[in-house]
N, C-alpha and C. Protein backbone atom coordinates (compact mmCIF):
# COMPACT_ATOMS: atom_id res chain seq x y z
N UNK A 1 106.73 119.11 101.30
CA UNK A 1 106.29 119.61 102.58
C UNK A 1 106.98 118.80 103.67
N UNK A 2 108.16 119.46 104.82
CA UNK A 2 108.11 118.97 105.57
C UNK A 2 107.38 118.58 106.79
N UNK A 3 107.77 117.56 107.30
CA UNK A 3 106.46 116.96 108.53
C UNK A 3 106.99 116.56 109.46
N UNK A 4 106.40 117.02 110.52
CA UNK A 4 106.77 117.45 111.89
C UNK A 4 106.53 115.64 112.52
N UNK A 5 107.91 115.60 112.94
CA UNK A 5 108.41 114.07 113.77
C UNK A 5 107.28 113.88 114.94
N UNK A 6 106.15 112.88 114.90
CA UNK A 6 105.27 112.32 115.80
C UNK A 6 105.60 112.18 116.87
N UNK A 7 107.09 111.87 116.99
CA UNK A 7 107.42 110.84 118.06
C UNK A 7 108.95 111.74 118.66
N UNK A 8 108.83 113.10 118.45
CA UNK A 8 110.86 113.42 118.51
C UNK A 8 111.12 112.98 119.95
N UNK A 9 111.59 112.16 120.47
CA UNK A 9 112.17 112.36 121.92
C UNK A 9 112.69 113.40 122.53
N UNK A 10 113.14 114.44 121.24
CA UNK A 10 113.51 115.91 121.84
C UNK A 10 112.54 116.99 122.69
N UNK A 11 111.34 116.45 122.30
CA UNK A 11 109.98 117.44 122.58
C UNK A 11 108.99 117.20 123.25
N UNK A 12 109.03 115.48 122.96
CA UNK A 12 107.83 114.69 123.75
C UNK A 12 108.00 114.45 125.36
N UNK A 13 106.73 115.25 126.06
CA UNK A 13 106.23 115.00 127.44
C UNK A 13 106.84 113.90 127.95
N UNK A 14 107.20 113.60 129.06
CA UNK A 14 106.90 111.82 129.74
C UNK A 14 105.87 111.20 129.50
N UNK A 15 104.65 112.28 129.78
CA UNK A 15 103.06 111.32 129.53
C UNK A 15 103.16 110.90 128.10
N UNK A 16 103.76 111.40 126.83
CA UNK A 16 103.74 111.00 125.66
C UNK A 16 103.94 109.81 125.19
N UNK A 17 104.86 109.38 126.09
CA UNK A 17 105.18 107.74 125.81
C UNK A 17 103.87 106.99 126.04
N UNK A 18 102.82 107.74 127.13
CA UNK A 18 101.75 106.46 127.14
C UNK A 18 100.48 106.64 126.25
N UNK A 19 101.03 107.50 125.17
CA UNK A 19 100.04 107.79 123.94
C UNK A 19 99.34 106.82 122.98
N UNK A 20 98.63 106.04 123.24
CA UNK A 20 97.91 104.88 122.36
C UNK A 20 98.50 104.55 121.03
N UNK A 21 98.64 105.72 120.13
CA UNK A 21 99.33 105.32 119.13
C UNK A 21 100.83 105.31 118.96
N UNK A 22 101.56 105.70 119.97
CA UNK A 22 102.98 105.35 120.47
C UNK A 22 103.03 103.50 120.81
N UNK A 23 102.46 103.44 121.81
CA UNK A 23 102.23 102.30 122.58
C UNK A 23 101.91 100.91 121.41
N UNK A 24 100.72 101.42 120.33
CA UNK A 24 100.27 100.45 119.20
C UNK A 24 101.53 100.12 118.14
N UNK A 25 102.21 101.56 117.71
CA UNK A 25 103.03 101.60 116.18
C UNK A 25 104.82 101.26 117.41
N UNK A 26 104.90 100.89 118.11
CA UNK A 26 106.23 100.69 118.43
C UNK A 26 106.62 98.97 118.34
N UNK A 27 105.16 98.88 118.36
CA UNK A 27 105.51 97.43 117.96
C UNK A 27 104.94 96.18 117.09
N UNK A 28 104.15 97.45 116.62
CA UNK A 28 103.63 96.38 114.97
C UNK A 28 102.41 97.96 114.49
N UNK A 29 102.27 97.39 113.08
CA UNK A 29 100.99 98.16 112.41
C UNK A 29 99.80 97.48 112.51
N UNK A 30 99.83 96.28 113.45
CA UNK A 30 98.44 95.83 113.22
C UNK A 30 97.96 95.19 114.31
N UNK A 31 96.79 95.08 115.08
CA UNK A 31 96.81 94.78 116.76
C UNK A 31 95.60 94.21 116.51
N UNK A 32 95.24 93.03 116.93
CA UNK A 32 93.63 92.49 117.42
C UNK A 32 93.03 93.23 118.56
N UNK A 33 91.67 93.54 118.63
CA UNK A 33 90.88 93.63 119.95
C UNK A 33 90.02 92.93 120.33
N UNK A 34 90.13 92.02 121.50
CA UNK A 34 89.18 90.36 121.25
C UNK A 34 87.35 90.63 120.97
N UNK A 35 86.67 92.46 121.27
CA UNK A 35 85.69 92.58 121.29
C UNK A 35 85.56 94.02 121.06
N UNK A 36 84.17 94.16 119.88
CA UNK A 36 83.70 95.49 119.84
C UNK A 36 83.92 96.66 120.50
N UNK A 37 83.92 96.59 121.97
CA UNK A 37 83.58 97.37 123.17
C UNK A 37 85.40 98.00 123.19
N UNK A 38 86.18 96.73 122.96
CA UNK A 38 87.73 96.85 122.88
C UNK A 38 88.40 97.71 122.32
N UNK A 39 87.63 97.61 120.64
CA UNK A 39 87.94 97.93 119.26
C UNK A 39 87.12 99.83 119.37
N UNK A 40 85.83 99.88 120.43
CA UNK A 40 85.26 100.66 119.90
C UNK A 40 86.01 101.97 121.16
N UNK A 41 86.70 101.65 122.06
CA UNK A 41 87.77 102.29 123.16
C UNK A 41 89.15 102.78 122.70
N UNK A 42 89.39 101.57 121.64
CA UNK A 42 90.78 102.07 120.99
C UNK A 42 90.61 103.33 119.41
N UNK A 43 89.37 103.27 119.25
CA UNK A 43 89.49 103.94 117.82
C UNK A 43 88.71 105.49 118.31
N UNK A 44 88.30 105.66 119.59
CA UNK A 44 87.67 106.83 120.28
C UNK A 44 88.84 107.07 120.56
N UNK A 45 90.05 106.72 121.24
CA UNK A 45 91.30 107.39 121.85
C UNK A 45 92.30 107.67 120.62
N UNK A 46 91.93 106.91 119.55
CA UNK A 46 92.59 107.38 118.11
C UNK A 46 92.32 108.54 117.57
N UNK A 47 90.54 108.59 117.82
CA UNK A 47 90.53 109.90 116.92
C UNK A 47 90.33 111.09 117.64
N UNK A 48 90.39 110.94 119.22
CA UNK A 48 91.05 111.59 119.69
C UNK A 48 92.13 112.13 119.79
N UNK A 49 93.20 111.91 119.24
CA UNK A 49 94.53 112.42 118.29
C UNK A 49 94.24 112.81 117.56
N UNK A 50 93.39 113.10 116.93
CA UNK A 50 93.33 113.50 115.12
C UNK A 50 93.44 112.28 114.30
N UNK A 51 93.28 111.06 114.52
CA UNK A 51 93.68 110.06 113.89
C UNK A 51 92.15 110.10 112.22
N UNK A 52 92.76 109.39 111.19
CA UNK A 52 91.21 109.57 110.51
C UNK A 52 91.43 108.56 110.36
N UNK A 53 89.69 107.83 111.18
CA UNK A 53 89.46 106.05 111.22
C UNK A 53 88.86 105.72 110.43
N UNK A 54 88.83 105.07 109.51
CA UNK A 54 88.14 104.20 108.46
C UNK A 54 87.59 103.10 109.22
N UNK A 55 86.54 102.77 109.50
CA UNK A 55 85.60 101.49 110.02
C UNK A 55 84.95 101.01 109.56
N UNK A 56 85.01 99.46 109.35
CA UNK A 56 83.93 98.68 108.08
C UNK A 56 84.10 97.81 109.00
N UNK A 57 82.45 97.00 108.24
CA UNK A 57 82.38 95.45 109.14
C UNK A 57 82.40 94.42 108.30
N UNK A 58 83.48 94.38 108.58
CA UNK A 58 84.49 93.07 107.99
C UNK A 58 83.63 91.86 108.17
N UNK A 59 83.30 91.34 109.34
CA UNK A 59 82.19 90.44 109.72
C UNK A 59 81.06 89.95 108.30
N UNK A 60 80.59 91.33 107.70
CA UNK A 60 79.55 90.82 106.57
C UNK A 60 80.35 90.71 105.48
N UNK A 61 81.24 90.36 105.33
CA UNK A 61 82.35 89.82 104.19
C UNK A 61 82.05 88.83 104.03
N UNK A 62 81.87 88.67 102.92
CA UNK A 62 81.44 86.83 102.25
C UNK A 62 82.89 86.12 101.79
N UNK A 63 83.05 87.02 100.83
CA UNK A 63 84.80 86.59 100.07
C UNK A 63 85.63 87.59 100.21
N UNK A 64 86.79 87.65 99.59
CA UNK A 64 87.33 88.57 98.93
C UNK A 64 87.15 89.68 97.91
N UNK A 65 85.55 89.28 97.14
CA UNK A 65 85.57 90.30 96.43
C UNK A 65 84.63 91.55 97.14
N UNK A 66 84.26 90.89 98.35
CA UNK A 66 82.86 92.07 99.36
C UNK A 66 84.71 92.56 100.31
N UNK A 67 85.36 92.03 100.38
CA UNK A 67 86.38 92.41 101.26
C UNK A 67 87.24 94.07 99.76
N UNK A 68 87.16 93.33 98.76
CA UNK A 68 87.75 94.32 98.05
C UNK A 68 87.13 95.95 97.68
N UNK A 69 85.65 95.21 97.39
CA UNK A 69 84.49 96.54 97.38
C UNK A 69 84.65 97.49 98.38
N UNK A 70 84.37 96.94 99.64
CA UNK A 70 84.49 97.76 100.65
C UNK A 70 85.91 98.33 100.78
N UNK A 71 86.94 98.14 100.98
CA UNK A 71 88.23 98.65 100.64
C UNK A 71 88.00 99.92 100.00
N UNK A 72 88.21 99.92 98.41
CA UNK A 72 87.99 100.69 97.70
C UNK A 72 87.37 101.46 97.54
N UNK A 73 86.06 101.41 98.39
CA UNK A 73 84.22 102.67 98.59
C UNK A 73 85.32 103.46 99.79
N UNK A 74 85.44 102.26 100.32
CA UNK A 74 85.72 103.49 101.90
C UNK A 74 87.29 104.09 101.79
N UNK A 75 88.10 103.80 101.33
CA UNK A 75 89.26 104.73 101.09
C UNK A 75 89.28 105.18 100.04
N UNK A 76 87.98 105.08 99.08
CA UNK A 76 88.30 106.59 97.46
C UNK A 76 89.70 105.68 96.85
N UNK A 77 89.74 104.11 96.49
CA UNK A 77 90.65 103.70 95.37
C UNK A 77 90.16 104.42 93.98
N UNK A 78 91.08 104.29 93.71
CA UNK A 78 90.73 104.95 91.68
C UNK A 78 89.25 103.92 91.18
N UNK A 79 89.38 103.98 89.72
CA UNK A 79 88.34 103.58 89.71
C UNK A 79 88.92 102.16 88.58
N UNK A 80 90.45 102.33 88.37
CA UNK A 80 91.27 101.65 88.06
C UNK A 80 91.69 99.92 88.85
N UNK A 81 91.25 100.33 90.27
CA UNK A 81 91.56 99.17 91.36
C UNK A 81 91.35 97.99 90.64
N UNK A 82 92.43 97.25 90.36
CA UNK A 82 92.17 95.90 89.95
C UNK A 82 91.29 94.49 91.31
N UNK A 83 91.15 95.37 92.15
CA UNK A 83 90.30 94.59 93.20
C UNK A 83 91.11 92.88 93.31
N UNK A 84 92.24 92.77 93.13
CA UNK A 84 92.66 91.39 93.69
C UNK A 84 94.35 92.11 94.85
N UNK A 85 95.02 90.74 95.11
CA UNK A 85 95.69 91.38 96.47
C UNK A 85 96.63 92.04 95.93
N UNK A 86 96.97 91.67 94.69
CA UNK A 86 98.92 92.76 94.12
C UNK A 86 97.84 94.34 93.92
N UNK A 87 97.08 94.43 93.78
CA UNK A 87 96.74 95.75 93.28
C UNK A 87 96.38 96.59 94.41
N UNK A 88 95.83 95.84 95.87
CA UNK A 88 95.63 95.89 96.87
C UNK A 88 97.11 97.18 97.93
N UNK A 89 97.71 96.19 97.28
CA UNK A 89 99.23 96.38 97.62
C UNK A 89 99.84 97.85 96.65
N UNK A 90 99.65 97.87 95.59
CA UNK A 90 99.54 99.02 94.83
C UNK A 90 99.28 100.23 95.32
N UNK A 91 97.39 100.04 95.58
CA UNK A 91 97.00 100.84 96.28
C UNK A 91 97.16 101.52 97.41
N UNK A 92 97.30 100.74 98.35
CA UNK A 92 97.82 101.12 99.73
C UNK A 92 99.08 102.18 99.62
N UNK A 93 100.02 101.38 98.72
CA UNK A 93 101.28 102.26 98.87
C UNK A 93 100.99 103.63 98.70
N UNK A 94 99.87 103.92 97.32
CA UNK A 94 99.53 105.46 97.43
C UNK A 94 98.63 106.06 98.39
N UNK A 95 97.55 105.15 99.30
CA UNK A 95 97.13 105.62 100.50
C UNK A 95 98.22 106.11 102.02
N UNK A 96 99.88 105.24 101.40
CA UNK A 96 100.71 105.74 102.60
C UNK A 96 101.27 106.99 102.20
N UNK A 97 101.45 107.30 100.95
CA UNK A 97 101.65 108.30 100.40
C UNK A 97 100.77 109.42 100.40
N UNK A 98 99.74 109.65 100.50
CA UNK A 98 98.50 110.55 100.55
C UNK A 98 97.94 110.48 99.66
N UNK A 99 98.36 109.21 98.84
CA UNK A 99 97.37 110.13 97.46
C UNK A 99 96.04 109.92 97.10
N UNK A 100 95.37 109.29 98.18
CA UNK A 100 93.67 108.75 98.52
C UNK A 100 93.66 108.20 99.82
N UNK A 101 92.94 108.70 99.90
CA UNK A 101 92.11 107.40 101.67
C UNK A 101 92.85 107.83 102.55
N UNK A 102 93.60 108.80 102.42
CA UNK A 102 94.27 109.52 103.37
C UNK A 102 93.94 111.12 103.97
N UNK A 103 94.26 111.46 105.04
CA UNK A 103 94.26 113.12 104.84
C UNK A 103 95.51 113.48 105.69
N UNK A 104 96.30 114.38 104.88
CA UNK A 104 97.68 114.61 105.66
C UNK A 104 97.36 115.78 106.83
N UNK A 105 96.00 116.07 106.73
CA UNK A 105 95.87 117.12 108.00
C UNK A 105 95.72 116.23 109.21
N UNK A 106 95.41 114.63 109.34
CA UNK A 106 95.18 114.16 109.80
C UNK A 106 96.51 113.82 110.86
N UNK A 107 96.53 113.28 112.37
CA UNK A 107 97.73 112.29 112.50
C UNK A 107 98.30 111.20 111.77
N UNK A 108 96.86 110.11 111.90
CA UNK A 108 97.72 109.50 110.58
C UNK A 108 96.28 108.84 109.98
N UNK A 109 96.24 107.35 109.58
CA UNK A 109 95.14 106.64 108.81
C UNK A 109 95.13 105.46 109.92
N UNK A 110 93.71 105.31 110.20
CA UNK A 110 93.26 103.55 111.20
C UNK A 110 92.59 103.25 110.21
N UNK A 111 92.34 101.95 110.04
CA UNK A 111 91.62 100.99 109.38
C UNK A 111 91.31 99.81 110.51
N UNK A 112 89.84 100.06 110.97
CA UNK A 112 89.03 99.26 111.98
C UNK A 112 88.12 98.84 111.19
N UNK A 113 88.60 97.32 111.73
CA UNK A 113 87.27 96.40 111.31
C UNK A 113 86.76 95.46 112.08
N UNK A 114 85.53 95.42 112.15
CA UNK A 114 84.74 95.20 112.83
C UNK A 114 84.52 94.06 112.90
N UNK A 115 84.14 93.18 113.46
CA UNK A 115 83.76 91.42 113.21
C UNK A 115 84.94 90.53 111.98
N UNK A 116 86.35 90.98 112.37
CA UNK A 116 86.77 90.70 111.44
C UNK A 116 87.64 88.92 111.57
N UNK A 117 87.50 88.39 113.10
CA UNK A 117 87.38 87.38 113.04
C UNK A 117 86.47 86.35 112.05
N UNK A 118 84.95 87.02 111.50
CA UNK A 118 84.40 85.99 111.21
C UNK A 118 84.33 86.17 109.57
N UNK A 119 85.15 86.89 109.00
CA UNK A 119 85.76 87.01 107.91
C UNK A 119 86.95 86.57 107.87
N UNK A 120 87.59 86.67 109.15
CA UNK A 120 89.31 85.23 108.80
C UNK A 120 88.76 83.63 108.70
N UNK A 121 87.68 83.50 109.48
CA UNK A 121 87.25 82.08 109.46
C UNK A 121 87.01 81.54 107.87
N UNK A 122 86.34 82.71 107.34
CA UNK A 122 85.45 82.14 105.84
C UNK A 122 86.52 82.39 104.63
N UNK A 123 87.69 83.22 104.73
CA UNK A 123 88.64 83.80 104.15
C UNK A 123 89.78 83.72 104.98
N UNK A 124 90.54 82.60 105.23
CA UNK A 124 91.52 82.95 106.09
C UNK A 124 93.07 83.43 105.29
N UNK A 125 93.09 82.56 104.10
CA UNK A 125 94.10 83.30 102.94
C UNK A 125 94.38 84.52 102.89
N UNK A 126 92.86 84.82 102.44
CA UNK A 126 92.86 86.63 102.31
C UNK A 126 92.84 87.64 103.19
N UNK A 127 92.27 86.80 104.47
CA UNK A 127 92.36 87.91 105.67
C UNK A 127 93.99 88.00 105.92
N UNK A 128 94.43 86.96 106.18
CA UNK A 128 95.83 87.06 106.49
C UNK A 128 97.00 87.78 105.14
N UNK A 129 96.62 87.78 104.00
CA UNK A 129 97.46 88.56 103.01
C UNK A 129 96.56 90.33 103.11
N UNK A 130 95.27 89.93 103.39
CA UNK A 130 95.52 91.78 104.23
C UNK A 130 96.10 92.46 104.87
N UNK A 131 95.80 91.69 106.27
CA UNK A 131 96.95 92.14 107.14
C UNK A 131 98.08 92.24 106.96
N UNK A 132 99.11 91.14 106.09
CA UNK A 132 100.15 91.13 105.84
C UNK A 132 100.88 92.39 104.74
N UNK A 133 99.85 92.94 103.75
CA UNK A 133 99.75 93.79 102.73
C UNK A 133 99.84 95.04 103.85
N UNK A 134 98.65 95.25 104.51
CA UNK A 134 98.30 96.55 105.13
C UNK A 134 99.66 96.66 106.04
N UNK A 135 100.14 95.87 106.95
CA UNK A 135 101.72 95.71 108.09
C UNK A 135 102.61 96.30 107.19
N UNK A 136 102.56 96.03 105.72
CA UNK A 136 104.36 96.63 104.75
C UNK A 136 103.92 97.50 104.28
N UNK A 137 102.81 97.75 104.07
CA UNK A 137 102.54 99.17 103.21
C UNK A 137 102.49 100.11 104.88
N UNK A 138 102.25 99.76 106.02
CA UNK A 138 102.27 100.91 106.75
C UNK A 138 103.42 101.19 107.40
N UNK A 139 104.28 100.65 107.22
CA UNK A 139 105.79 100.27 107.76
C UNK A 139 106.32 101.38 107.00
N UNK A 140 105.93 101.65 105.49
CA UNK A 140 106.58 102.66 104.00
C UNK A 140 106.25 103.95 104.77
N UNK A 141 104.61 103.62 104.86
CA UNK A 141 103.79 105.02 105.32
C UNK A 141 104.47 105.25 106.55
N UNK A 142 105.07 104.98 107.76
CA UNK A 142 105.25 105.78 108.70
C UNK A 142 106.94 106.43 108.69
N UNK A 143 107.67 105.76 107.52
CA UNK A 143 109.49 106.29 106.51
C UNK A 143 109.02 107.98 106.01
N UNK A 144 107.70 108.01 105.38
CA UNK A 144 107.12 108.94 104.90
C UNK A 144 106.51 109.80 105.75
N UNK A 145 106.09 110.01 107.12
CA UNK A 145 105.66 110.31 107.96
C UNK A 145 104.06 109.97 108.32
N UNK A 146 104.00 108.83 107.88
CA UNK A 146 101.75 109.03 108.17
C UNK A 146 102.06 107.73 109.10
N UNK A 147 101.37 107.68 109.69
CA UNK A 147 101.44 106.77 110.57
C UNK A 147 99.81 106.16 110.54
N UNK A 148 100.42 104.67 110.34
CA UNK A 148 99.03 103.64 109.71
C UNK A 148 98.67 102.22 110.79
N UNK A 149 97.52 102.20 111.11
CA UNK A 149 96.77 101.29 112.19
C UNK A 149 96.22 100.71 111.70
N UNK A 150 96.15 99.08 111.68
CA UNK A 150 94.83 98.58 111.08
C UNK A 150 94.48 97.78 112.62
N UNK A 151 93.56 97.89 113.03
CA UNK A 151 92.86 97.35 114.00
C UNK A 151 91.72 96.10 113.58
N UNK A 152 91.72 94.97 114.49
CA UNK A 152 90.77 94.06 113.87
C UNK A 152 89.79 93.71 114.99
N UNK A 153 89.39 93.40 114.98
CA UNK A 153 88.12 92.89 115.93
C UNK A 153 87.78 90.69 115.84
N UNK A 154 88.87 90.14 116.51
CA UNK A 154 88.90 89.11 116.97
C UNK A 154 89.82 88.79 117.79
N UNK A 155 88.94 87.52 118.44
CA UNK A 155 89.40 86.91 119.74
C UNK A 155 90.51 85.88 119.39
N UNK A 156 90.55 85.56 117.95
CA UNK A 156 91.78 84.50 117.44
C UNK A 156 93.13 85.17 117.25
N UNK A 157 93.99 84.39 117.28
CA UNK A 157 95.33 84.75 117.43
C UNK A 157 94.99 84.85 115.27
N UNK A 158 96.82 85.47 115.24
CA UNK A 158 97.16 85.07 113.88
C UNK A 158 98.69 85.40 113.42
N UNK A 159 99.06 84.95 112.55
CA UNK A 159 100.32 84.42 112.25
C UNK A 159 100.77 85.88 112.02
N UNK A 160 102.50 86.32 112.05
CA UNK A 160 102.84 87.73 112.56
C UNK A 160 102.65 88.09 110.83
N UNK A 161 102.76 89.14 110.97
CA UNK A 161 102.29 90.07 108.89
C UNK A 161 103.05 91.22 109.18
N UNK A 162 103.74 91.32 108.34
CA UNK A 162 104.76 92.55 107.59
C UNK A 162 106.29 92.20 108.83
N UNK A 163 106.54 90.96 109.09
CA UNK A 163 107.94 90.75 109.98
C UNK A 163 107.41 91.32 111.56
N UNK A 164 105.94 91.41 111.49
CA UNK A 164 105.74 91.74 113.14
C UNK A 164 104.49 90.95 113.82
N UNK A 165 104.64 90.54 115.03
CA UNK A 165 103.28 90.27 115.84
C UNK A 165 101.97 90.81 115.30
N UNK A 166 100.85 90.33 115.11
CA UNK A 166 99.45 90.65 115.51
C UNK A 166 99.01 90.73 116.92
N UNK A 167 99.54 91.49 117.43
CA UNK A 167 99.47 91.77 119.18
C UNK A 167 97.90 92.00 119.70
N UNK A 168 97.60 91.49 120.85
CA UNK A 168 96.28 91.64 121.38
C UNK A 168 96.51 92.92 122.06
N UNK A 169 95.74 93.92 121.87
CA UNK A 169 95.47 95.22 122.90
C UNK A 169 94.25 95.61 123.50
N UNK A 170 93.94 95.72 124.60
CA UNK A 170 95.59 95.55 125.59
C UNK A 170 95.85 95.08 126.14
């Protein structure tokens, strides 16, 4: 199935350029919002595109393995998910692909999480090989045409994941 270019410069308005998810995916797959209110402005103007948002609160994450559960409930992983980060990475690639946790009727896939500063504090390894996992697997997904957001909800900076910034928006 071919799929119609998000972004053609051949077709797109002037106002198009100031399209939220233009503005987010031109310069990384993954953006902090220092607060709820931030996080809960950017994922209303997402799915206002058609975007389909996945939202979990990262916040009640204890470890990695409440970080993996939730993953897997809320994007429909197989039932195969080896629940550690290479399989993580596995997975995703077939969520950039469509083949779960996706919907290609959709614009593309957000992944918002909620309080997810206070799950980098208690997990900072794993928060940061998320992000870093979710930045290259959505980098594949948008070669393929889906275009992939993970949005976080903290006020802390963090080290750049998939060769790009964790940019504050906005």
């Amino acid at each position: 199935m071919a799929r119609t270019l998000l972004f053609d410069a051949s077709t797109m308005p002037p106002e198009g350029w100031d399209r939220l998810d233009w503005l987010l995916l031109r310069e990384s797959h993954v953006h902090r919002c220092d607060d709820g209110a931030t996080l809960d402005r950017a994922v209303a103007k997402l799915e206002r595109l058609d975007y389909r948002v996945v939202r979990l609160a990262a916040g009640s994450w204890l470890d990695g393995a409440d970080m993996h559960a939730a993953l897997a409930a809320a994007l429909d992983f197989p039932a195969y998910y080896g629940r550690n980060l290479d399989a993580l990475n596995d997975v995703l690639w077939d969520v950039a692909a469509y083949g779960y946790g996706s919907d290609p009727a959709a614009t593309g896939t957000v992944l918002a999480l909620d309080g997810f500063e206070a799950f980098a504090v208690r997990e900072p390894v794993v928060s940061e090989a998320l992000l870093d996992i979710f930045a290259n697997r959505a980098r594949t997904a948008l070669v393929m045409g889906h275009p992939m957001l993970c949005l976080v909800e903290a006020g802390m900076s963090f080290l750049p994941v998939g060769a790009t910034p964790v940019l504050r928006w906005p």
